[in-house]
N, C-alpha and C. Protein backbone atom coordinates (compact mmCIF):
# COMPACT_ATOMS: atom_id res chain seq x y z
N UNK A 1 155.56 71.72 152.80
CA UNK A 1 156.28 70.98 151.77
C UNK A 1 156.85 71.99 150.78
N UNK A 2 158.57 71.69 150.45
CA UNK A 2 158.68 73.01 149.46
C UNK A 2 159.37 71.98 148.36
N UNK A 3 159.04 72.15 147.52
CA UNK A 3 159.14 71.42 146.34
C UNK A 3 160.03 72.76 144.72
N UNK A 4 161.36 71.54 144.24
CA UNK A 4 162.49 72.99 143.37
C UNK A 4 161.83 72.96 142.22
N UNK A 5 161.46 74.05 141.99
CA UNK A 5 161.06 74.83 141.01
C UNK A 5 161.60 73.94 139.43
N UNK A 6 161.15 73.46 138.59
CA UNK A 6 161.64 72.84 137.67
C UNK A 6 160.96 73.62 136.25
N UNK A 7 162.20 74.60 135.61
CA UNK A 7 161.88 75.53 134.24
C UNK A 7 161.44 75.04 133.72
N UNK A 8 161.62 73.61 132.95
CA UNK A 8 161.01 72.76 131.94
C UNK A 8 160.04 72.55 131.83
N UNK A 9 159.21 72.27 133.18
CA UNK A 9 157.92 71.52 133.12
C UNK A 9 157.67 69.86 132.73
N UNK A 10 156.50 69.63 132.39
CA UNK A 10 156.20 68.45 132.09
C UNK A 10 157.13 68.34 130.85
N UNK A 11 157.44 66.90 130.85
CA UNK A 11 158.42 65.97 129.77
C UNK A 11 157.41 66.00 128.29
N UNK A 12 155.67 65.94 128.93
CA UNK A 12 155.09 66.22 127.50
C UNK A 12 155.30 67.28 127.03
N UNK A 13 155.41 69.00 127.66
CA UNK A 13 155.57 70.20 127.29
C UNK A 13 157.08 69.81 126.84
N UNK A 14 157.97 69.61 127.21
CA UNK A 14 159.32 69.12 126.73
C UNK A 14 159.43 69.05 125.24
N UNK A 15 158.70 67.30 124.93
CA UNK A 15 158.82 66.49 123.32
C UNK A 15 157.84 67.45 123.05
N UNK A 16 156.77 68.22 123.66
CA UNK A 16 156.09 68.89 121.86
C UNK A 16 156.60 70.08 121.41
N UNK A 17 157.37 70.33 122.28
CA UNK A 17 158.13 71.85 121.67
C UNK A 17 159.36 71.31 121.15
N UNK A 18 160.36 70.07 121.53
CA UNK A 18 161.52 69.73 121.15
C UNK A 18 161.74 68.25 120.44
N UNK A 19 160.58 68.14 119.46
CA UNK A 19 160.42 66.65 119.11
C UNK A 19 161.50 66.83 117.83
N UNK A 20 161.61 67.57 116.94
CA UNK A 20 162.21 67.13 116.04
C UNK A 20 163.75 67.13 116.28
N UNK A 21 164.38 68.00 117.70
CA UNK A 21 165.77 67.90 118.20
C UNK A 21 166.29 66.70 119.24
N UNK A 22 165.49 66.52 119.73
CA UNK A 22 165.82 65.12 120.33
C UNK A 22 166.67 63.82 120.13
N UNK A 23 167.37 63.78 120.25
CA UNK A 23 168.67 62.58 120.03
C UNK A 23 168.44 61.56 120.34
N UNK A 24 168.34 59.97 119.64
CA UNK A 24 168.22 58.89 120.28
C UNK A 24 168.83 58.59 122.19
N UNK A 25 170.45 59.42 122.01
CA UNK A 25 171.17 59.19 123.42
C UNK A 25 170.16 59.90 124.32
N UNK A 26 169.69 61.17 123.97
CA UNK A 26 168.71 62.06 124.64
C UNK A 26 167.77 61.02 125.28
N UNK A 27 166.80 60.35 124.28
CA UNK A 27 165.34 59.75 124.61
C UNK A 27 166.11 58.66 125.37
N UNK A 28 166.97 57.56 125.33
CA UNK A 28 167.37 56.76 126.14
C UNK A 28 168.17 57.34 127.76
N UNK A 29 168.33 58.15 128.03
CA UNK A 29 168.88 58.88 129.08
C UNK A 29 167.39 59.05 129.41
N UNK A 30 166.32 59.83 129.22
CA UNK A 30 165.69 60.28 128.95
C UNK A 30 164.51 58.48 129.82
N UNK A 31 164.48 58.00 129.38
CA UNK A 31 163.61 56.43 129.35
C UNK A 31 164.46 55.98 130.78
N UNK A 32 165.78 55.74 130.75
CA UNK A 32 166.97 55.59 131.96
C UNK A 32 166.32 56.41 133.32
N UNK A 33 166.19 57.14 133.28
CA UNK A 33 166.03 58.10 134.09
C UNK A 33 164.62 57.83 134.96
N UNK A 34 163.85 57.77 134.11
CA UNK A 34 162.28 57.64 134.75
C UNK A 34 162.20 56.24 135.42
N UNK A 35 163.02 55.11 134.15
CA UNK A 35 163.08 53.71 134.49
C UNK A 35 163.01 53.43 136.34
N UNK A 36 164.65 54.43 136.44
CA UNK A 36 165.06 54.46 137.51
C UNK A 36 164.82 55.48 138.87
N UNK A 37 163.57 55.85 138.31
CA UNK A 37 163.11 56.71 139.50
C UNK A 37 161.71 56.07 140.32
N UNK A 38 161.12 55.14 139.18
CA UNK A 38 160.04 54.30 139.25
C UNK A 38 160.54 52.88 139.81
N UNK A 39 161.98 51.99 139.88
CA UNK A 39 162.42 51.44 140.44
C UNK A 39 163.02 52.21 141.87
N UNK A 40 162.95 53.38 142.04
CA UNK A 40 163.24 54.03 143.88
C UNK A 40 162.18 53.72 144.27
N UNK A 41 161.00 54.05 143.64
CA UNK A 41 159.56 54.02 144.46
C UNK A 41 159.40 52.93 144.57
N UNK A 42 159.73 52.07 143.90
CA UNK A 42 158.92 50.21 143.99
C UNK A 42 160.34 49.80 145.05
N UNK A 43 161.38 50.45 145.39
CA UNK A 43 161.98 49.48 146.25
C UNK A 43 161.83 50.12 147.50
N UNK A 44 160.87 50.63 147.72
CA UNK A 44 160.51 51.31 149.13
C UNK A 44 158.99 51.22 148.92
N UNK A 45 158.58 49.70 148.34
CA UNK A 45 157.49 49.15 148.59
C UNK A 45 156.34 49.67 148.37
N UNK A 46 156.62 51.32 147.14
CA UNK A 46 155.35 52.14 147.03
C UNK A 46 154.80 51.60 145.66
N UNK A 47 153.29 52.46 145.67
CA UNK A 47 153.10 52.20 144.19
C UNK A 47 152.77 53.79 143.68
N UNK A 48 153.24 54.00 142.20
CA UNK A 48 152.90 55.39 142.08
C UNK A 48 151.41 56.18 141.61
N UNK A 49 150.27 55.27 140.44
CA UNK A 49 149.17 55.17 140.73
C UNK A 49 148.78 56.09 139.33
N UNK A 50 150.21 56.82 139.08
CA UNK A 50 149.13 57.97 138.53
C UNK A 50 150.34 58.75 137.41
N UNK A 51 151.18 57.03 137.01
CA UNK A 51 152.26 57.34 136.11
C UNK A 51 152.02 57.91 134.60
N UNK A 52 152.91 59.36 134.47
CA UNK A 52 152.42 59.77 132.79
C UNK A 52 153.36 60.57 132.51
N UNK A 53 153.24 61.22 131.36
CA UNK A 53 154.27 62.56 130.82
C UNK A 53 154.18 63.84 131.56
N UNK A 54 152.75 63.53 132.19
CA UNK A 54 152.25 65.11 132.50
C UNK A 54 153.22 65.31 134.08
N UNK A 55 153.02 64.01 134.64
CA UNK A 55 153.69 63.64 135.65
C UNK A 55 155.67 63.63 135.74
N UNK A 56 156.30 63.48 134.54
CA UNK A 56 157.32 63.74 134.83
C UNK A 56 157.84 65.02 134.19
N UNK A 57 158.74 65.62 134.84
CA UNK A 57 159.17 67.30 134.94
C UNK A 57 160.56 66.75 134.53
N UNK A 58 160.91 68.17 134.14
CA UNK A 58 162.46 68.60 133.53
C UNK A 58 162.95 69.62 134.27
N UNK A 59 164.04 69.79 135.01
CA UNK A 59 164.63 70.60 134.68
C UNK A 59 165.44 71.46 133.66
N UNK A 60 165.94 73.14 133.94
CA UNK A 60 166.88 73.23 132.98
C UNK A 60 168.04 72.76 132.79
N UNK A 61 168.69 72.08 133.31
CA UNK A 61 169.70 71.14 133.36
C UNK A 61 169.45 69.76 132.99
N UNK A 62 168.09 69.72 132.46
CA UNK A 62 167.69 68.13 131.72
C UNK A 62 167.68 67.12 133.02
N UNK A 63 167.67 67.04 134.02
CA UNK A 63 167.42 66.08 134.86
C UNK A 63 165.89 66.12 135.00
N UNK A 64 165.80 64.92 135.31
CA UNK A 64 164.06 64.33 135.53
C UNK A 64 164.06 63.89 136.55
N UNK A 65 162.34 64.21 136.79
CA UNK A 65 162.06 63.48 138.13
C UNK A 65 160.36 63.69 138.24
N UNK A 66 160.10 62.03 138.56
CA UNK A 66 158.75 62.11 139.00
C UNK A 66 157.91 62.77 139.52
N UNK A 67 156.81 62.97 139.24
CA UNK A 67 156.44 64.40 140.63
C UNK A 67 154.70 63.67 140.72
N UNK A 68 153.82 64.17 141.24
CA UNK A 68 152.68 64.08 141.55
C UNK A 68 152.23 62.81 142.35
N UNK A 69 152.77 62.45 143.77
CA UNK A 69 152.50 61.89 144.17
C UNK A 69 151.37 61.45 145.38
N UNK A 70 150.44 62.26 145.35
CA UNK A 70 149.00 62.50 145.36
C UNK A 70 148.09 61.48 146.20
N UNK A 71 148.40 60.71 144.90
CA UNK A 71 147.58 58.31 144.45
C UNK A 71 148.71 57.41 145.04
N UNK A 72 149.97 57.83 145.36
CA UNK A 72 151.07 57.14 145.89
C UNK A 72 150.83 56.49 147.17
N UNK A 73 150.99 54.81 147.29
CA UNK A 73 150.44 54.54 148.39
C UNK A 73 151.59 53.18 148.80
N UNK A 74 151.88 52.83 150.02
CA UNK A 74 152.51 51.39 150.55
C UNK A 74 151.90 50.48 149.15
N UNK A 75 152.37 49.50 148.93
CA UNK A 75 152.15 48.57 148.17
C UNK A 75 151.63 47.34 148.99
N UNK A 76 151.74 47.45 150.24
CA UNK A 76 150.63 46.42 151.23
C UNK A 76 149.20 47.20 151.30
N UNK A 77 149.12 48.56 151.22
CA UNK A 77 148.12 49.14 151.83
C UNK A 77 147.10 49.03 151.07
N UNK A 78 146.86 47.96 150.27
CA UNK A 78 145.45 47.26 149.46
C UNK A 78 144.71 46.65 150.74
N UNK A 79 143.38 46.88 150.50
CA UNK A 79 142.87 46.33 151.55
C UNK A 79 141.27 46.17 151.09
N UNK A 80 140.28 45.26 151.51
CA UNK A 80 138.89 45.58 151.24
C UNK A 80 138.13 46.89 151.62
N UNK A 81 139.00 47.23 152.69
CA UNK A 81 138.08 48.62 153.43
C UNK A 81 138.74 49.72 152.69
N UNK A 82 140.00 49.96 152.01
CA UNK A 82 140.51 50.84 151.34
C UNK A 82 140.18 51.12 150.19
N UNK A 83 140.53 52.17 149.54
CA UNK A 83 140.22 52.93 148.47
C UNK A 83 141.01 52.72 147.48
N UNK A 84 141.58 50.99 147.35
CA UNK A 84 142.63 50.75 146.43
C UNK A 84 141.99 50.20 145.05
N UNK A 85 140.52 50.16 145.14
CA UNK A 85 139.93 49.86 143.32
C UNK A 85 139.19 51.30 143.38
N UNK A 86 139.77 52.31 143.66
CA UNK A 86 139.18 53.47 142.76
C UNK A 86 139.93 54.07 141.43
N UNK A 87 139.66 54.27 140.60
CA UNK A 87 140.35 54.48 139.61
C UNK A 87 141.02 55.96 139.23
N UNK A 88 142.41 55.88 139.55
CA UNK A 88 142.90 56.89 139.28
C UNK A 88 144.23 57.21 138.11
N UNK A 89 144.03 58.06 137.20
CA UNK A 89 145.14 58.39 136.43
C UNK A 89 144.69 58.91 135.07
N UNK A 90 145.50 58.81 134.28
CA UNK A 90 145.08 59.08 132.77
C UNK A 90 144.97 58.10 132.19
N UNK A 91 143.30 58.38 131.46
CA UNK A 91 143.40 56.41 131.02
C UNK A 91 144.20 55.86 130.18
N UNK A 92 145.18 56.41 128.67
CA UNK A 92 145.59 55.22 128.10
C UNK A 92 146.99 55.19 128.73
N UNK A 93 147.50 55.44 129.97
CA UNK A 93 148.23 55.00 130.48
C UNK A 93 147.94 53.88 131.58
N UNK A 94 146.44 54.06 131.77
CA UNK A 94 146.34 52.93 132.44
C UNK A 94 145.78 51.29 131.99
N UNK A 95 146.50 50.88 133.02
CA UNK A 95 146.48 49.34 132.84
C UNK A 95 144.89 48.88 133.03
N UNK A 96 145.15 47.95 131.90
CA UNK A 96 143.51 47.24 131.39
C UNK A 96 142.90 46.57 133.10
N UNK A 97 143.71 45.96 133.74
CA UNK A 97 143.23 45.55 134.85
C UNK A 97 142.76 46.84 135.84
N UNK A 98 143.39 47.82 136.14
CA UNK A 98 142.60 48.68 136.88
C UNK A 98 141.38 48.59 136.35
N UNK A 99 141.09 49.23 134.16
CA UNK A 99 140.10 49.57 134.23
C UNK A 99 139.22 48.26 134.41
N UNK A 100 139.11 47.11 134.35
CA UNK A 100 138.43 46.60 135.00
C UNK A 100 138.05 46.24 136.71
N UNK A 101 138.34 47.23 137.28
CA UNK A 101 138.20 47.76 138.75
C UNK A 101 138.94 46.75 139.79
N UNK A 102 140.33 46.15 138.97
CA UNK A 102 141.41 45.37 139.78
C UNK A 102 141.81 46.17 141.11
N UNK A 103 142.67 46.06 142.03
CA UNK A 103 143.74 46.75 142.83
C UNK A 103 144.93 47.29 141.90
N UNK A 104 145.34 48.70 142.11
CA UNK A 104 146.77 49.13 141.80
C UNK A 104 148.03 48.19 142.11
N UNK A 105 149.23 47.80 141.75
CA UNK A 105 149.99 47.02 142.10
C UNK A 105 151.14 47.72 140.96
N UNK A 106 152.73 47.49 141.73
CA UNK A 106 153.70 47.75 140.97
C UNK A 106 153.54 47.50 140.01
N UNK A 107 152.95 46.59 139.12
CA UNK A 107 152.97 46.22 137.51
C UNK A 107 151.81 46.81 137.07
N UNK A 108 150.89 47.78 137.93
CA UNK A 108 150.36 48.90 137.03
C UNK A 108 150.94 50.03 136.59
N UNK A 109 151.63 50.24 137.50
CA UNK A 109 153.02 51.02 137.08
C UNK A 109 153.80 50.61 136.05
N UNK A 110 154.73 49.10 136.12
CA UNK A 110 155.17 49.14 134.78
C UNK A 110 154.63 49.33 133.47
N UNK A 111 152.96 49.42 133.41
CA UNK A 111 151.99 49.03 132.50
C UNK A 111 152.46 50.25 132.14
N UNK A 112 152.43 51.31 132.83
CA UNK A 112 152.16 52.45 132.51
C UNK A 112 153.72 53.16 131.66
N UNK A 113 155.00 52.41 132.52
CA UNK A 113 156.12 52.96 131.91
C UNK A 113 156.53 52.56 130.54
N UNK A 114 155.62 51.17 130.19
CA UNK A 114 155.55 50.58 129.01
C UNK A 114 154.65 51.98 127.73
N UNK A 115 153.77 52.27 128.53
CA UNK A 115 153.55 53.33 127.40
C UNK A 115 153.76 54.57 127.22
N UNK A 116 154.69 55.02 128.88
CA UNK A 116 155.66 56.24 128.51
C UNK A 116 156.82 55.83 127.50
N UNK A 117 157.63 54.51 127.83
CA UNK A 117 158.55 54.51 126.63
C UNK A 117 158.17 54.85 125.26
N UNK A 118 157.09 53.97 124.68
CA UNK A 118 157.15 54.09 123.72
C UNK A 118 156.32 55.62 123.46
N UNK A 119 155.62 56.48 124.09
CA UNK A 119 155.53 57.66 123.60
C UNK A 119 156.37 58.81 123.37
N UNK A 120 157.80 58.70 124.32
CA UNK A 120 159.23 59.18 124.28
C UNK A 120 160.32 58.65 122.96
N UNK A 121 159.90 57.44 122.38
CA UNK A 121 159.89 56.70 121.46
C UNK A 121 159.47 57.76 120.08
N UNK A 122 158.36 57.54 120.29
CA UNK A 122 157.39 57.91 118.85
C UNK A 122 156.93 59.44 119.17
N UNK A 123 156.97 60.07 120.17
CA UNK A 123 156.63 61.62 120.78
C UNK A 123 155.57 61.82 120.18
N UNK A 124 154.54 60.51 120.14
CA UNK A 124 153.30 60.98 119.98
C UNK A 124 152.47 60.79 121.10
N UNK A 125 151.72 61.20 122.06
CA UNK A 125 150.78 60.80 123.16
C UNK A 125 149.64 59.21 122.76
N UNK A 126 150.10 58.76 123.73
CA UNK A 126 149.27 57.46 123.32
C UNK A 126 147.96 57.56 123.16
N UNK A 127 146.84 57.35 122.04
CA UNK A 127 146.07 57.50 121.97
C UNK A 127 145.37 58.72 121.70
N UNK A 128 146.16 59.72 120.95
CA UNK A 128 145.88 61.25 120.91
C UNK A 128 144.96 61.40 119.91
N UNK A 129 144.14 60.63 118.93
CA UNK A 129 143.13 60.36 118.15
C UNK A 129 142.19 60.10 118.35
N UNK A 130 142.02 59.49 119.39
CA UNK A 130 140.50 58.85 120.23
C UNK A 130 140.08 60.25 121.37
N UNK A 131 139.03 59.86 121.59
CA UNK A 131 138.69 60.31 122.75
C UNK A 131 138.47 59.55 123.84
N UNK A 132 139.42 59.86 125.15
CA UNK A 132 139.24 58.83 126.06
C UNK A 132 137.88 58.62 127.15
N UNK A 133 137.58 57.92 126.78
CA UNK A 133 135.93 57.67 126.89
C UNK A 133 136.03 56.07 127.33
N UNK A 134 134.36 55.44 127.30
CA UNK A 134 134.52 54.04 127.69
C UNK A 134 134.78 53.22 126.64
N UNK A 135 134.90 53.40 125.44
CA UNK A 135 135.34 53.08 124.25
C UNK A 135 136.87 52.77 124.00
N UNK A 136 137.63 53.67 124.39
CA UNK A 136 139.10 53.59 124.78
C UNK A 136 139.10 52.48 125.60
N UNK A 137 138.25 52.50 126.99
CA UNK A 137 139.24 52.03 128.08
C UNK A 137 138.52 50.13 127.45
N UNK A 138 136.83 50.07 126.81
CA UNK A 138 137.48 48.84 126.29
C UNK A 138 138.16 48.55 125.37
N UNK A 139 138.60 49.45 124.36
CA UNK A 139 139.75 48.47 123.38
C UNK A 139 141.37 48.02 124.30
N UNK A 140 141.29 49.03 125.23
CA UNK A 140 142.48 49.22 126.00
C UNK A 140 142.42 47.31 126.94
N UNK A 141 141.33 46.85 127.17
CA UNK A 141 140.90 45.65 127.99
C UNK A 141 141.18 44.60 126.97
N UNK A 142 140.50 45.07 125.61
CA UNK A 142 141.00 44.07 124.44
C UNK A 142 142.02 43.87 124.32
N UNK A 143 143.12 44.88 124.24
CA UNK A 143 144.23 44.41 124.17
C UNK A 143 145.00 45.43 123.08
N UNK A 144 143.88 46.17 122.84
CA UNK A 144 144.89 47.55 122.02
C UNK A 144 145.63 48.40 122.94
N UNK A 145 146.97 48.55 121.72
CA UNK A 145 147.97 49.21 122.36
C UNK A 145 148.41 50.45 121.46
N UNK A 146 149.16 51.45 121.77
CA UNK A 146 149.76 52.00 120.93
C UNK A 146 150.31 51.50 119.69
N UNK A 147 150.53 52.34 118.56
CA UNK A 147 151.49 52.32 117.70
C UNK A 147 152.92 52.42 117.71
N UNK A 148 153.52 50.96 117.70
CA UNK A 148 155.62 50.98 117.93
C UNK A 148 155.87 51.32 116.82
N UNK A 149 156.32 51.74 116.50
CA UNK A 149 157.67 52.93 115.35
C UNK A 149 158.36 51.08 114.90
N UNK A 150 158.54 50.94 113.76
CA UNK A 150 158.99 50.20 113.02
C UNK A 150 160.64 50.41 113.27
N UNK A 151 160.92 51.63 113.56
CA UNK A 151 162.35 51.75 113.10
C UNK A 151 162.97 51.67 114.53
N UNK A 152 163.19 51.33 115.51
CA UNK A 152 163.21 51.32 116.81
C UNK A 152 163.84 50.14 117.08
N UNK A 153 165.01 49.88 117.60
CA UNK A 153 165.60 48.72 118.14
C UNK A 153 165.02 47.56 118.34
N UNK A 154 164.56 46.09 118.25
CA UNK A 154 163.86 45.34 118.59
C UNK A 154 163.96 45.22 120.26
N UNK A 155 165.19 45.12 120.89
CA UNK A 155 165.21 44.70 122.30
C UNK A 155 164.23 46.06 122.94
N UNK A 156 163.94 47.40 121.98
CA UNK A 156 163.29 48.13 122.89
C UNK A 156 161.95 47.85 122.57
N UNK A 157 161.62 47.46 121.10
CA UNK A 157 160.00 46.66 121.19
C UNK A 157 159.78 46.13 122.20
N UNK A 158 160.57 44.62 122.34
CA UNK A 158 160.26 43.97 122.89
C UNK A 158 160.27 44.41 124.68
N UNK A 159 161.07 45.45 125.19
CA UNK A 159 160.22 45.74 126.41
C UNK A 159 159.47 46.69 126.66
N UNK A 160 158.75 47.69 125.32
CA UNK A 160 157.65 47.76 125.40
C UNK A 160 156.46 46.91 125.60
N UNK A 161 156.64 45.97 124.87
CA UNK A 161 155.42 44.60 124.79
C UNK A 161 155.44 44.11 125.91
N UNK A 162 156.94 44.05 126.83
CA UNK A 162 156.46 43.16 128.33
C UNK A 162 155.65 43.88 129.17
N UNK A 163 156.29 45.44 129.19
CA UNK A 163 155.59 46.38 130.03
C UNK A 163 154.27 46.66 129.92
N UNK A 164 153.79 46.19 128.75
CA UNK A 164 152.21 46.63 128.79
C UNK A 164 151.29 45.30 128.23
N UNK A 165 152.38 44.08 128.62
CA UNK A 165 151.34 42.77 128.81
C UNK A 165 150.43 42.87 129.57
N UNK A 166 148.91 42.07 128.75
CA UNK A 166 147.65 42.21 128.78
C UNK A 166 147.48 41.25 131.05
N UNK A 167 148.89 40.58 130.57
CA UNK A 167 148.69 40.14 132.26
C UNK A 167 149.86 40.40 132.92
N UNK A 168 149.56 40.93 134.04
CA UNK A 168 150.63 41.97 134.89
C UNK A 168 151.36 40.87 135.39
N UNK A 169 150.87 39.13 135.08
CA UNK A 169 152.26 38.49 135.84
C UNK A 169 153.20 38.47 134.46
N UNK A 170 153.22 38.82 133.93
CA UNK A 170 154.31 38.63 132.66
C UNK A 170 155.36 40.13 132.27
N UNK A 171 154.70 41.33 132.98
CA UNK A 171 155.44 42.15 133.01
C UNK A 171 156.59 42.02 133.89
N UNK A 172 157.85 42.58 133.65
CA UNK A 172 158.75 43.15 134.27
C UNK A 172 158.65 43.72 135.43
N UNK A 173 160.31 43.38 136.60
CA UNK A 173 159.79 44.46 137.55
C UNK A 173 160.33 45.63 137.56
N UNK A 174 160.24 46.61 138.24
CA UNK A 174 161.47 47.55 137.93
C UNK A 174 162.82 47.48 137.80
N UNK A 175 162.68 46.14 138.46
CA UNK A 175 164.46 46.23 138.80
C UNK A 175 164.87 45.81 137.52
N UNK A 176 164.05 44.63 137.21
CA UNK A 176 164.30 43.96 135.52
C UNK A 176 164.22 45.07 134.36
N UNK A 177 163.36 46.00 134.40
CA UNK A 177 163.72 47.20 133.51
C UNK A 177 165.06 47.84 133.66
């Protein structure tokens, strides 16, 4: 497997060295981009498992692209004999239903792009105050979410809030993002 070399690195190494230059058009190109790389994978029936900042790369030419696909599996390939309630990813990106030892499913993924937006948003890491522990993952079950930036478009609140509804039938699909 040979995989192109990308200067940038992770999108988190990205916003913490370039948070205060960042352009609204930037972060929405920027949100566009991942939207639509996470809608390739869900229309070829995958799920990605293990969606985050650390996970998406830059090039020097500013193009993005998903990478670490590791946990990436068919989206049929849930099964009782499979290894589809083991828990994998970074927790406050993950969805409250995994941590209660659900199956992975495309709308754990959106769960998850719901709280890359808004950390590309606010370029703060979700939950960078806590320690992610079992404490996190239950307020995360309660129903705590990040902090949305007041000053932020409402239509983009509001699909933060779908993407990281407490029930994955009310999220978005990719294509709807």
């Amino acid at each position: 497997l040979v995989l192109q070399f990308l200067e940038n690195g992770s999108l988190r190494s990205y916003l913490d060295q370039n948070f205060n230059t960042i352009t609204w058009k930037q972060r929405f190109y920027i949100i566009y981009t991942i939207s639509y790389g996470l809608y390739y994978i869900h229309i070829f029936n995958s799920i990605h498992k293990d969606l985050h900042l650390g996970n998406v790369l830059q090039s020097k030419s500013n193009h993005i692209y998903i990478s670490d696909f590791g946990f990436c599996k068919p989206a049929d390939e849930n099964s009782p004999n499979s290894d589809s309630k083991k828990i994998y990813g970074v927790m406050p990106y993950m969805a409250p239903e995994i941590l209660r030892g659900k199956e992975y499913t495309q709308k754990s993924d959106i769960y998850s792009l719901g709280i890359i937006i808004n950390e590309i948003i606010s370029i703060i890491p979700p939950f960078n105050d806590k320690p992610h522990d079992y404490y996190l993952a239950l307020d995360i079950c309660r129903g705590k979410r990040p902090e949305i930036r007041d000053d932020i478009p409402d239509f983009l609140k509001e699909l933060i809030q779908k993407c990281w509804d407490a029930n994955p039938k009310n999220r978005p699909t990719s294509t709807e993002v």
